[in-house]
N, C-alpha and C. Protein backbone atom coordinates (compact mmCIF):
# COMPACT_ATOMS: atom_id res chain seq x y z
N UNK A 1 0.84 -1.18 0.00
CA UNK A 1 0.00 0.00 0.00
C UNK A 1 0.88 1.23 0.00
N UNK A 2 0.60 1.95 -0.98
CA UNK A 2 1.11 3.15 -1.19
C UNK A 2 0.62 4.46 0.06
N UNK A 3 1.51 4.85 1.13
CA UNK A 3 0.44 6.03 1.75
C UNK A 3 0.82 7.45 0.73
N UNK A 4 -0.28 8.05 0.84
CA UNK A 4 -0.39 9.28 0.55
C UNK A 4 0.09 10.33 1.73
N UNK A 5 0.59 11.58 1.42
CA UNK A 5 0.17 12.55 2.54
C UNK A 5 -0.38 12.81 3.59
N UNK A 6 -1.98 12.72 2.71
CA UNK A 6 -3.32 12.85 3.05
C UNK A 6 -3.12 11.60 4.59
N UNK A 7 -3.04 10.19 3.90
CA UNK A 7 -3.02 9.32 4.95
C UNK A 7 -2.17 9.40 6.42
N UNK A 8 -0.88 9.91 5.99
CA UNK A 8 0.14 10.20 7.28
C UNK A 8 -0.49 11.29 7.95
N UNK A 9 -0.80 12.00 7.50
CA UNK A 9 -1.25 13.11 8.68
C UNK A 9 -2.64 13.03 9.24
N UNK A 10 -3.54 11.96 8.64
CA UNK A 10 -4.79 11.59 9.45
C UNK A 10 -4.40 10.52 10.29
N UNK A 11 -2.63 9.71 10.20
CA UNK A 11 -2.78 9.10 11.42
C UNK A 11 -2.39 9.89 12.73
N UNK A 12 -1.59 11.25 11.98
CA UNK A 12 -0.57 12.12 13.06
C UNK A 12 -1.89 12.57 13.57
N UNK A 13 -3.55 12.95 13.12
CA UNK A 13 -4.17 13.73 13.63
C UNK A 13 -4.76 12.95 14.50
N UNK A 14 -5.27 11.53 14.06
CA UNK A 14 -6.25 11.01 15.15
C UNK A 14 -5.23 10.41 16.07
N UNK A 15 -4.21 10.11 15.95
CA UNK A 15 -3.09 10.02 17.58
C UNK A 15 -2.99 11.23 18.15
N UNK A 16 -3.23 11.97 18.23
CA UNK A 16 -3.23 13.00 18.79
C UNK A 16 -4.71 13.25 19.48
N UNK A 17 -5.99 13.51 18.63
CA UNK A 17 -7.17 13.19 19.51
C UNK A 17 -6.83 12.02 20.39
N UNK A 18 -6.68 11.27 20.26
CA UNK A 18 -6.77 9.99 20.79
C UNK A 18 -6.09 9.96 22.30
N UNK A 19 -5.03 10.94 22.29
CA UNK A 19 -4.55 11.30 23.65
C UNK A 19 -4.84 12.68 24.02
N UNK A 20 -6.03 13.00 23.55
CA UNK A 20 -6.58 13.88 24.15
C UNK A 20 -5.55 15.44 23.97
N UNK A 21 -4.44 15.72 22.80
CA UNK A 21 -3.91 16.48 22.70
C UNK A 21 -4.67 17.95 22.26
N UNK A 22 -4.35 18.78 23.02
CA UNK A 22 -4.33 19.93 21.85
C UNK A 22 -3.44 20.60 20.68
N UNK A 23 -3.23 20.80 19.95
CA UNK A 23 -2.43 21.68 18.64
C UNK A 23 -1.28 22.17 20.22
N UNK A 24 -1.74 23.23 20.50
CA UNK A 24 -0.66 23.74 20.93
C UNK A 24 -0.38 23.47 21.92
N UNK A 25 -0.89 22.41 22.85
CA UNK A 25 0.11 21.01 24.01
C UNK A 25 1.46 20.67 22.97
N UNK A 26 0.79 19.98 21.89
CA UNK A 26 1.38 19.18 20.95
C UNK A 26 2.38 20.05 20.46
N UNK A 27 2.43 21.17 20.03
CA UNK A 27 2.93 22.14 19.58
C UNK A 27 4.16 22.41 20.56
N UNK A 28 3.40 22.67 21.57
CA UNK A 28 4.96 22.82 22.89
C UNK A 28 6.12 21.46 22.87
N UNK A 29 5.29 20.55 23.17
CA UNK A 29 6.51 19.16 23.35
C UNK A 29 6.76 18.72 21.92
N UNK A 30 6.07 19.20 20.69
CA UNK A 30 7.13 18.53 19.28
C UNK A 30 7.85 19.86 19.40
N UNK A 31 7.91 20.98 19.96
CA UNK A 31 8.51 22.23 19.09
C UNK A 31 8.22 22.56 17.80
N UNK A 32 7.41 22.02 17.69
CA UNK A 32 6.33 22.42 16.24
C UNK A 32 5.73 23.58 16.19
N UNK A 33 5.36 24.76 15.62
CA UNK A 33 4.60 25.82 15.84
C UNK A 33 3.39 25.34 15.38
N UNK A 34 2.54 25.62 16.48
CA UNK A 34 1.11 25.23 16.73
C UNK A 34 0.31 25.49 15.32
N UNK A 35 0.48 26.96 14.38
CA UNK A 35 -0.26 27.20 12.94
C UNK A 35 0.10 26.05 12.11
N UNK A 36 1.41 25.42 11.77
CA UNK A 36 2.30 24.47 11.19
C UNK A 36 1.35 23.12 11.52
N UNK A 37 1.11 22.89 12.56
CA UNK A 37 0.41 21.82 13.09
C UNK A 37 -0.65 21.71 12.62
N UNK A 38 -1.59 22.86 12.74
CA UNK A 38 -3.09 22.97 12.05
C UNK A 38 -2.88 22.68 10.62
N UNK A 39 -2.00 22.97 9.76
CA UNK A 39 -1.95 23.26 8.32
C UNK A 39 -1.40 22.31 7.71
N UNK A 40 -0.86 21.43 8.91
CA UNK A 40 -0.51 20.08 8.40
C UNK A 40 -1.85 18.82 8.52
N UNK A 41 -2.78 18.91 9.55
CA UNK A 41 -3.51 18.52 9.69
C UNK A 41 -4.87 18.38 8.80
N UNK A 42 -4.65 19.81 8.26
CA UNK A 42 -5.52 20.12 7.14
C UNK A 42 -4.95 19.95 5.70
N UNK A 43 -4.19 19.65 5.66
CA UNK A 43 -3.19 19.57 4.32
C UNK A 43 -3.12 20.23 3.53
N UNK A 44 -2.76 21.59 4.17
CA UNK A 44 -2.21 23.00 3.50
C UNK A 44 -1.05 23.20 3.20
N UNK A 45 -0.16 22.16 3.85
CA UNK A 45 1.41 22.74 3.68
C UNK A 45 1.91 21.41 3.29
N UNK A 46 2.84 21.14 2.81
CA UNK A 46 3.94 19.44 2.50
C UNK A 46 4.56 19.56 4.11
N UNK A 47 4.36 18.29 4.78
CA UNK A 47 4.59 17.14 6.03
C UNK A 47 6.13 17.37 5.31
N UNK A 48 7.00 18.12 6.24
CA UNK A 48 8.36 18.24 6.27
C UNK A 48 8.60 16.71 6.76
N UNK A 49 9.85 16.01 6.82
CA UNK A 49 10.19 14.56 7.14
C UNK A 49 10.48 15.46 9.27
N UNK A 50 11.55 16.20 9.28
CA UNK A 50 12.00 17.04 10.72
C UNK A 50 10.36 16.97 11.65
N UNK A 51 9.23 18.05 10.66
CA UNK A 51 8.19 17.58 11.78
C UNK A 51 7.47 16.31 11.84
N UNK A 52 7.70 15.70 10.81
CA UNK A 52 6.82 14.67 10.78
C UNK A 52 7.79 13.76 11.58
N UNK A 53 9.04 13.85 12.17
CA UNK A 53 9.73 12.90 12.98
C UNK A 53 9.51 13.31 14.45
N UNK A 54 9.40 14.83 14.72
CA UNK A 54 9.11 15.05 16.29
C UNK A 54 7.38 14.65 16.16
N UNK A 55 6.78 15.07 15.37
CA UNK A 55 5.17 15.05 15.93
C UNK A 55 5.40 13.46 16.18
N UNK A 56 5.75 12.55 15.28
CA UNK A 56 5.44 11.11 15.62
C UNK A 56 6.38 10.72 16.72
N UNK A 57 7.26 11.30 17.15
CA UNK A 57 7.94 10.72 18.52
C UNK A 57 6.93 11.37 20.12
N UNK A 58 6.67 12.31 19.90
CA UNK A 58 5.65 12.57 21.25
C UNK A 58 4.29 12.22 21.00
N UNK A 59 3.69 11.60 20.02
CA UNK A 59 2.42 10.79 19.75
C UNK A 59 2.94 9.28 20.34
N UNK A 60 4.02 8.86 20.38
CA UNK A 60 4.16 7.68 21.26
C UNK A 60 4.42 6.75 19.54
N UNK A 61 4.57 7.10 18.35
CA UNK A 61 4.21 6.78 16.90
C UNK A 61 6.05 6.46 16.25
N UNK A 62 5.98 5.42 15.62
CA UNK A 62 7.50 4.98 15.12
C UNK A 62 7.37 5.09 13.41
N UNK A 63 8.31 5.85 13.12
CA UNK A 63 8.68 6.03 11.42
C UNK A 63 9.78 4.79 10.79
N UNK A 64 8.82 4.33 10.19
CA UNK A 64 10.02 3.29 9.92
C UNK A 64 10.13 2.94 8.36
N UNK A 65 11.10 2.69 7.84
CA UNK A 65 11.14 2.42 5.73
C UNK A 65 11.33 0.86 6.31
N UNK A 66 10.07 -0.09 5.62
CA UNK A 66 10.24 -0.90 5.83
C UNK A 66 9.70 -1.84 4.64
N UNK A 67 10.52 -2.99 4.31
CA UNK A 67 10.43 -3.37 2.27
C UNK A 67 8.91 -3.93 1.79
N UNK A 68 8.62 -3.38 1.04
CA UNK A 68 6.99 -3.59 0.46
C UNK A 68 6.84 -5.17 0.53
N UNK A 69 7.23 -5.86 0.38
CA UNK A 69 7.15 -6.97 0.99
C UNK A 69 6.70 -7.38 2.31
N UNK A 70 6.89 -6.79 2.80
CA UNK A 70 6.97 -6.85 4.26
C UNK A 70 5.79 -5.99 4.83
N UNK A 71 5.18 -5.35 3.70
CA UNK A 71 4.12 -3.95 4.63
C UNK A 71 2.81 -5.06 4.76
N UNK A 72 2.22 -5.91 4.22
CA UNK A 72 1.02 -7.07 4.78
C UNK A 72 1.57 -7.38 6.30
N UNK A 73 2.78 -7.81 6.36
CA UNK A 73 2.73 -8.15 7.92
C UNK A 73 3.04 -7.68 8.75
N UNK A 74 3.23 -6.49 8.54
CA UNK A 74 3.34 -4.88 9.45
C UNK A 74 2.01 -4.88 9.84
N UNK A 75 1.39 -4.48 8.42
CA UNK A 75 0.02 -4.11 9.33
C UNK A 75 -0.74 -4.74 9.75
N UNK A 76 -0.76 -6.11 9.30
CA UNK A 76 -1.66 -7.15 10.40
C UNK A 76 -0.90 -6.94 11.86
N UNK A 77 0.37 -6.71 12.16
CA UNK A 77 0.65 -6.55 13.63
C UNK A 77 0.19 -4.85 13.90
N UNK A 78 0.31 -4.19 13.66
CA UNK A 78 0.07 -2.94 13.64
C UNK A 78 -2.05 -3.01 14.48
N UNK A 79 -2.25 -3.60 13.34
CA UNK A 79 -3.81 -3.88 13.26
C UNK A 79 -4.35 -4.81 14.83
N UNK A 80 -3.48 -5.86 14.95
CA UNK A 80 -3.32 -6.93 15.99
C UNK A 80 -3.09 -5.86 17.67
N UNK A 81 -1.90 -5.22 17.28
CA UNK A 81 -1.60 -4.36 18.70
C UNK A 81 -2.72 -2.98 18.90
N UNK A 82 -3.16 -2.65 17.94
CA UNK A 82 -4.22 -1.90 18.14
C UNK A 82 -5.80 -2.29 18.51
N UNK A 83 -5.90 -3.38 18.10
CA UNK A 83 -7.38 -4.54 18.16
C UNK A 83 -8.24 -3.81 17.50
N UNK A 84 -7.83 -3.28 16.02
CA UNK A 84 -9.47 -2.97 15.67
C UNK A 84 -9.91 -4.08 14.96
N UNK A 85 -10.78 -3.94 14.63
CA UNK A 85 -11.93 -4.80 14.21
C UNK A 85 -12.04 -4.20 12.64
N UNK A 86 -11.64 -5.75 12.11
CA UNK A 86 -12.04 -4.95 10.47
C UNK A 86 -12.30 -6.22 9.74
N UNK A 87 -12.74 -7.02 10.61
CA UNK A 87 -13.03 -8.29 9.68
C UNK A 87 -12.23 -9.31 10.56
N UNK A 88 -11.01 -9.69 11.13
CA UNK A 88 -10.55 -10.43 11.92
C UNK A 88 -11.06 -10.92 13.31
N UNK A 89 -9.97 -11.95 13.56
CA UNK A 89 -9.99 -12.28 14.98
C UNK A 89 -9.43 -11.58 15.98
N UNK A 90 -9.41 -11.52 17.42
CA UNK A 90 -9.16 -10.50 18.01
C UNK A 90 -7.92 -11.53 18.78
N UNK A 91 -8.31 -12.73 18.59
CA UNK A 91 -7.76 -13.38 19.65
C UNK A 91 -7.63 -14.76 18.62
N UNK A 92 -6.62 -15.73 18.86
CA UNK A 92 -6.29 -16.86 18.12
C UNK A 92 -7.76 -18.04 18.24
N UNK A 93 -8.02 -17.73 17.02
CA UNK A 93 -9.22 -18.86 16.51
C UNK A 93 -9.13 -20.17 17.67
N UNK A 94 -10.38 -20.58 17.86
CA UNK A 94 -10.19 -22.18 19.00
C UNK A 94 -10.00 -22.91 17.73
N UNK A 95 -10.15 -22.52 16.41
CA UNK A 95 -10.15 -24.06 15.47
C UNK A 95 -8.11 -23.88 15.02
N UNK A 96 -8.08 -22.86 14.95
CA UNK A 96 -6.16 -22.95 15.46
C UNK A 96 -5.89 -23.22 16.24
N UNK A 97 -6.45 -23.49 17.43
CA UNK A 97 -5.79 -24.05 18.60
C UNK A 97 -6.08 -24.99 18.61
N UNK A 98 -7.32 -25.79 17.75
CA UNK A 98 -7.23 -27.19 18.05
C UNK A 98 -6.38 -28.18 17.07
N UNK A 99 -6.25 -26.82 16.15
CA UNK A 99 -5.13 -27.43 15.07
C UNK A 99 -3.81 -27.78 15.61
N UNK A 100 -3.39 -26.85 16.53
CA UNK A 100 -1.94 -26.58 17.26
C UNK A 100 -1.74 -28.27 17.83
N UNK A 101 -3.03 -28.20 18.12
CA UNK A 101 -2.39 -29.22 20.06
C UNK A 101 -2.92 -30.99 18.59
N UNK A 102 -3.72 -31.13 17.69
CA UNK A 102 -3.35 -32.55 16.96
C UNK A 102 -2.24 -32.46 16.62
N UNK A 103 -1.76 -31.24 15.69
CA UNK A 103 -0.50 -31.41 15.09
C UNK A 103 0.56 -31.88 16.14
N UNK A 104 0.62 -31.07 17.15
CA UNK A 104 1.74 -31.41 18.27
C UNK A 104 1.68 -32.68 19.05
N UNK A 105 0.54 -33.31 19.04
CA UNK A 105 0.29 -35.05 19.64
C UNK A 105 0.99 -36.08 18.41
N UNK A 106 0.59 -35.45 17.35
CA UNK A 106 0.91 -36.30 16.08
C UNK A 106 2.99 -36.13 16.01
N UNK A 107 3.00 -35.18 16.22
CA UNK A 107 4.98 -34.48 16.20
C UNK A 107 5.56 -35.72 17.58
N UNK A 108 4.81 -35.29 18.16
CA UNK A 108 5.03 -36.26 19.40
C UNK A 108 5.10 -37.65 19.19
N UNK A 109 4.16 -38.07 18.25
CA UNK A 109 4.24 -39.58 18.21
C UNK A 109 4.98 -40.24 17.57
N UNK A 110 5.08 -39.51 15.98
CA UNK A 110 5.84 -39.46 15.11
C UNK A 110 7.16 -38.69 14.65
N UNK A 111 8.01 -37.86 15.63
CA UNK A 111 8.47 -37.08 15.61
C UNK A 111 9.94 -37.11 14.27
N UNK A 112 9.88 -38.38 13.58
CA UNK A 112 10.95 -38.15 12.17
C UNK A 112 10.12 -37.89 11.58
N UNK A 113 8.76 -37.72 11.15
CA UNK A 113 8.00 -37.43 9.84
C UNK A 113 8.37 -35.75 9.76
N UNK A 114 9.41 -35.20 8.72
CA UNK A 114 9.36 -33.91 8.50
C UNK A 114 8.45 -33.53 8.33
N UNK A 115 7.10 -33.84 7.01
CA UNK A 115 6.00 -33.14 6.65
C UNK A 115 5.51 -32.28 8.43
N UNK A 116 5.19 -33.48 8.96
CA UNK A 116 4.47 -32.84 10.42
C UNK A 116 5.12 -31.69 10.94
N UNK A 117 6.66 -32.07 11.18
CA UNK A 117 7.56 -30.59 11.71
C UNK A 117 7.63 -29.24 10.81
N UNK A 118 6.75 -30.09 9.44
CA UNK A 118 7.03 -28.30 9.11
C UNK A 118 5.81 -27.98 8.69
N UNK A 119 5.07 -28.40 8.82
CA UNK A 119 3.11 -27.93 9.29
C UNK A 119 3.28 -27.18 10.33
N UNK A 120 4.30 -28.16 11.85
CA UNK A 120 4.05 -27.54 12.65
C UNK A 120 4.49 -26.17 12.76
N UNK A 121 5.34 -25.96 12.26
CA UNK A 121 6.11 -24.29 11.85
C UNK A 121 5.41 -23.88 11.32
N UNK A 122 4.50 -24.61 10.42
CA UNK A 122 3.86 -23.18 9.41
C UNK A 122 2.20 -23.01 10.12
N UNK A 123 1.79 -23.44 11.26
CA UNK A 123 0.23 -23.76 11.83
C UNK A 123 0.76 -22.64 13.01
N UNK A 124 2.19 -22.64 13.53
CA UNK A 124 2.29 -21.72 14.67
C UNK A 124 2.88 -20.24 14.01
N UNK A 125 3.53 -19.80 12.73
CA UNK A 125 3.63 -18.80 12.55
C UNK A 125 1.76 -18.00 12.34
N UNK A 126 1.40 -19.08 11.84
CA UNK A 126 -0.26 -18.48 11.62
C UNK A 126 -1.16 -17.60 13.17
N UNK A 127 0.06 -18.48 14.67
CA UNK A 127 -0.78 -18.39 15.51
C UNK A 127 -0.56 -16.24 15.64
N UNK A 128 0.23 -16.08 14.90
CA UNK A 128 1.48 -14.58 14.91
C UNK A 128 0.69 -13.58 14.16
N UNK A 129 -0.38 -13.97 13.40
CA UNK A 129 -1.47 -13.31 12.48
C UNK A 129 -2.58 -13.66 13.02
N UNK A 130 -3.17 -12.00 12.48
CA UNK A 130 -4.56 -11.81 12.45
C UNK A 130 -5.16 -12.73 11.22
N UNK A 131 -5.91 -13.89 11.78
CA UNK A 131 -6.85 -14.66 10.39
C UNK A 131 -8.07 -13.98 10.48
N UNK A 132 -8.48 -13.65 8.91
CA UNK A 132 -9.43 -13.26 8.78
C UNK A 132 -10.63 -14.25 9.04
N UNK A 133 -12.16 -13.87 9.01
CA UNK A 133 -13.25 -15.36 9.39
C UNK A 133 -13.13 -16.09 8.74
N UNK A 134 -12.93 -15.52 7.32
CA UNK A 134 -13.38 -16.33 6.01
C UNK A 134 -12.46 -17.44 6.19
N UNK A 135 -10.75 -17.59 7.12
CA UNK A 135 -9.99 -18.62 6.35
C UNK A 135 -10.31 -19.48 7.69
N UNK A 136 -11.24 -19.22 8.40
CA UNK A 136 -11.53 -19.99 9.45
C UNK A 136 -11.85 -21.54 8.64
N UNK A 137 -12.57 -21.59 7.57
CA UNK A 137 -13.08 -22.52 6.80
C UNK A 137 -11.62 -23.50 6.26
N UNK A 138 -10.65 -22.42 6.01
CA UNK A 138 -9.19 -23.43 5.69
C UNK A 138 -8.60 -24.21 6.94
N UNK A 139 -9.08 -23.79 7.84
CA UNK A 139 -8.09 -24.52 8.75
C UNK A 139 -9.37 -25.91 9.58
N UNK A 140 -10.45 -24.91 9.35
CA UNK A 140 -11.19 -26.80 9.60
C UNK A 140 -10.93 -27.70 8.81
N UNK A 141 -10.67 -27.56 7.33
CA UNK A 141 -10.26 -28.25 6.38
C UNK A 141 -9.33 -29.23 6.67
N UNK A 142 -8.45 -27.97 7.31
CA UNK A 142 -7.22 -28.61 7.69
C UNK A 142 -6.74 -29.51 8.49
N UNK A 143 -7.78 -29.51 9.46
CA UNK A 143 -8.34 -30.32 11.10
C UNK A 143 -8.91 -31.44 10.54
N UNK A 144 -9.76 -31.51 9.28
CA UNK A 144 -10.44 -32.90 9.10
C UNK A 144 -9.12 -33.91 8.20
N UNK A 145 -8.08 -33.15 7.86
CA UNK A 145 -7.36 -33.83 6.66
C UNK A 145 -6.16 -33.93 7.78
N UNK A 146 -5.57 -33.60 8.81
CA UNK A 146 -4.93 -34.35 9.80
C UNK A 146 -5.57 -35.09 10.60
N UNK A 147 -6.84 -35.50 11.01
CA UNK A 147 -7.88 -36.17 11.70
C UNK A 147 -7.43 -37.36 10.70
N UNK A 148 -7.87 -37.69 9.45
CA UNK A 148 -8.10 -38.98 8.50
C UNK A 148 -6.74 -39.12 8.90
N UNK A 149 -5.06 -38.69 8.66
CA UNK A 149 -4.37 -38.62 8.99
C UNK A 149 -4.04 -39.69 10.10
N UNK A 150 -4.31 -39.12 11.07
CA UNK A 150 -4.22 -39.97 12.84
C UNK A 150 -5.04 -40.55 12.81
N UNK A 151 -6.09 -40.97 12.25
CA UNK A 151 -6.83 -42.56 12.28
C UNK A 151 -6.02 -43.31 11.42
N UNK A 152 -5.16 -43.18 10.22
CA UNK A 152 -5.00 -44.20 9.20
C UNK A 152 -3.80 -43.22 8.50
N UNK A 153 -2.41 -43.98 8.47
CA UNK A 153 -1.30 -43.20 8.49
C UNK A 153 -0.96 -43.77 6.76
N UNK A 154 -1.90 -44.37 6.63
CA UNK A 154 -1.52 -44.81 4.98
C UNK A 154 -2.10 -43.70 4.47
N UNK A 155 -3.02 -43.12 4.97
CA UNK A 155 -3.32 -41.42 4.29
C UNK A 155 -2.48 -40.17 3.98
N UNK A 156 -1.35 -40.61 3.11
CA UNK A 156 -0.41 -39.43 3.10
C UNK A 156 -0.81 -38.08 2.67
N UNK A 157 -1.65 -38.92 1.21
CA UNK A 157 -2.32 -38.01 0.59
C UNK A 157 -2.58 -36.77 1.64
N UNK A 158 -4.10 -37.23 2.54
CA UNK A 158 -4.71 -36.14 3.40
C UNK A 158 -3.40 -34.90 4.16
N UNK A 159 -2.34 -36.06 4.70
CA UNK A 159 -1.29 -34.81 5.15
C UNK A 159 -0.72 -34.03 4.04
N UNK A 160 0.04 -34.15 2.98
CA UNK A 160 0.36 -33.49 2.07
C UNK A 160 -0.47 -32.53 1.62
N UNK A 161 -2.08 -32.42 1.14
CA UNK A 161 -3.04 -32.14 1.47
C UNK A 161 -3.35 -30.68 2.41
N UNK A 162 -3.08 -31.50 3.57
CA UNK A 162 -3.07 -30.82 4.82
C UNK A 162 -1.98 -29.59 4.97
N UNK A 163 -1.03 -29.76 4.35
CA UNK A 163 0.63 -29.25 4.50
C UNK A 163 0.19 -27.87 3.55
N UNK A 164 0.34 -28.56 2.36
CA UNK A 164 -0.22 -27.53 1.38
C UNK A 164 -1.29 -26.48 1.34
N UNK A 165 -2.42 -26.83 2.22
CA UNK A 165 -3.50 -25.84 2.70
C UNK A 165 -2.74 -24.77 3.76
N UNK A 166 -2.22 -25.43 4.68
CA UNK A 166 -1.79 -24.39 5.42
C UNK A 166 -0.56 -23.53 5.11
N UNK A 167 0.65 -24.06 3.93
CA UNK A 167 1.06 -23.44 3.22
C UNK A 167 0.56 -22.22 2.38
N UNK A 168 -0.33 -22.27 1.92
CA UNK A 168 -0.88 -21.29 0.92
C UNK A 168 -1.46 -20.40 2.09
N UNK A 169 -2.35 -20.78 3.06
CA UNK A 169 -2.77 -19.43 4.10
C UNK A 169 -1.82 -18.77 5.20
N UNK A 170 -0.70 -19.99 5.11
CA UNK A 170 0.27 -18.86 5.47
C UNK A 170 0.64 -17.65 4.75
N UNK A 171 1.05 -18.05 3.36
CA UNK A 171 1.89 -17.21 2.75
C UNK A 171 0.42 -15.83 2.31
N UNK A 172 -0.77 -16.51 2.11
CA UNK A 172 -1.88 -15.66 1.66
C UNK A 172 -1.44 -13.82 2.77
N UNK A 173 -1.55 -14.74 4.19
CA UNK A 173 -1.77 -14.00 5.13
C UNK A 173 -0.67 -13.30 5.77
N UNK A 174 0.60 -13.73 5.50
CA UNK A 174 1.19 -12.83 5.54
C UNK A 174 2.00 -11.77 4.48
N UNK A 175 1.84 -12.45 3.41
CA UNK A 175 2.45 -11.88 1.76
C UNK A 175 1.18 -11.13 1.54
N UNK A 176 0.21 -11.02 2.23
CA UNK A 176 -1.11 -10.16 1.79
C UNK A 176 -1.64 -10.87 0.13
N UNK A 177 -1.40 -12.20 -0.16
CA UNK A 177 -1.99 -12.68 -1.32
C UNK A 177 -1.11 -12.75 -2.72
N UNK A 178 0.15 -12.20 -2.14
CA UNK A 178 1.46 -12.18 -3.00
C UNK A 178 2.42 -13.29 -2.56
N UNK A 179 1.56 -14.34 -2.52
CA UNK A 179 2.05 -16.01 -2.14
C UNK A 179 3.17 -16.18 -3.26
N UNK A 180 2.95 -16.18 -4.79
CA UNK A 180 3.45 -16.84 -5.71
C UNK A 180 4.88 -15.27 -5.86
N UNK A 181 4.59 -14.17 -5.26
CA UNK A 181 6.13 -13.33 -5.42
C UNK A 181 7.12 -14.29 -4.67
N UNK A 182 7.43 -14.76 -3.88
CA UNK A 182 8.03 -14.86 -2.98
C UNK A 182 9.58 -15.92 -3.57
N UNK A 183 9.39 -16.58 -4.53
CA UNK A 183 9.91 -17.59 -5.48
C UNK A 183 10.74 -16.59 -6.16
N UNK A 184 10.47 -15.28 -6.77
CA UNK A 184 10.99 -14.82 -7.63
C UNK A 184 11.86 -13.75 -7.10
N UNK A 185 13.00 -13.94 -7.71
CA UNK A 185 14.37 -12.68 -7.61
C UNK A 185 13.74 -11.07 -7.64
N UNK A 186 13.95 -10.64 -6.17
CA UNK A 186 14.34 -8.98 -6.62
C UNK A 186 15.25 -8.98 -7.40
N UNK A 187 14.48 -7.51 -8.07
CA UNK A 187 14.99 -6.80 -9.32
C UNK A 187 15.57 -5.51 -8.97
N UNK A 188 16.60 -4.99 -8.92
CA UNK A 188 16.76 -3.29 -8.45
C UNK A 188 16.28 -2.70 -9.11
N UNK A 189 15.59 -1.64 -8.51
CA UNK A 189 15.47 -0.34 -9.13
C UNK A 189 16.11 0.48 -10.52
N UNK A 190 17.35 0.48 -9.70
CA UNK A 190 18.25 1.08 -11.09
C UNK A 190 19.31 -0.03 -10.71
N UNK A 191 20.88 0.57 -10.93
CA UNK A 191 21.67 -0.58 -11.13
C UNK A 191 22.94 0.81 -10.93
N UNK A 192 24.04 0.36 -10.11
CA UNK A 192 25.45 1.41 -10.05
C UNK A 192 26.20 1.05 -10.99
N UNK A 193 26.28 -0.04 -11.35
CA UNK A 193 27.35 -0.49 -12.52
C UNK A 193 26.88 0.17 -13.74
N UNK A 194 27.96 -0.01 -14.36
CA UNK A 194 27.80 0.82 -16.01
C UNK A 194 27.28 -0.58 -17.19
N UNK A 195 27.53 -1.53 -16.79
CA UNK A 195 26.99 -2.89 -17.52
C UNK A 195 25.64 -2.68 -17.50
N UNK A 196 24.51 -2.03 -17.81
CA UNK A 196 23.29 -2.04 -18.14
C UNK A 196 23.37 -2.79 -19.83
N UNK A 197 22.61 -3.01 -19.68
CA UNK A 197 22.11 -3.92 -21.04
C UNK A 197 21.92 -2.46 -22.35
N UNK A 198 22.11 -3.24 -23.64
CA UNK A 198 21.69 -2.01 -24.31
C UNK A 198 22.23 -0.77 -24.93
């Protein structure tokens, strides 16, 4: 997600309601001049990087360049430490937790079967994300295809199956749905060498 302007300074504004600031409280402890403040709020003037680094340090607020890759699972934690509500869970699904504790009886019993040890890695990074309701439906899936599993171990199929489902909602949920980038080579921007093609 690309932010705009517009977006940074409606988060600088509602952290600031939010602790009950005034312009010129706020104004005193960023050393910001209180008009500067209003006109940034209203988006009259260009968000200098200088104020936009004190206003977000006495809002309690962290500036960080962090690789587009990486901005899906920013803001599911971002989203997670704040608890709003936008379609998620607030708190780790019981059908992930009942996923957690078969997988881990099954690790236990069987503990050389890799497939299992690396379900189990990929069922507990999930526990680290906000799941949306909708993938609530993937992971019962996922509960009935390690279930056939631990009744009848000639069912590889169902684990592989099983592996692969929770593969893809990992990567869904934290690649934000950019599962299949993840395979492929960054490309730079530009290039310092004089060997450009051409």
């Amino acid at each position: 997600m690309a932010y705009t302007t517009e977006q940074i300074t409606q988060v600088l504004k509602r952290a600031r309601e939010a602790q009950a600031l005034s312009q010129r409280t706020l104004s005193i402890q960023a050393s910001v001049p209180q008009g500067h403040i209003s006109k940034i709020e209203n988006g009259t003037v260009d968000l200098r990087i200088s104020s936009l680094v004190e206003l977000a340090r006495v809002l309690g607020l962290e500036i960080m360049l962090v690789p587009r890759k990486s901005v899906p699972a920013v803001q599911a934690l971002v989203r997670n430490a704040e608890g709003l509500d936008d379609g998620y869970t607030f708190r780790k699904p019981k059908e992930l937790d009942r996923l957690q504790t078969r997988i881990a009886r099954l690790v236990q019993k069987y503990p050389t079967l890799s497939e299992l040890a690396q379900m189990q890695r990929q069922v507990n990074e999930l526990a680290n994300v906000r799941i949306p309701q909708a993938s609530l439906a993937v992971i019962r899936s996922v509960e009935a295809l390690v279930e056939e599993y631990a009744h009848d171990r000639t069912r590889t199929v169902s684990l592989k199956a099983a592996f692969e489902r929770v593969r893809s909602l990992r990567n869904e949920l934290a690649h934000g749905g950019d599962a299949l980038q993840e395979d492929l080579p960054a490309l730079p921007a530009y290039r310092l060498d004089e060997d450009v093609d051409g």
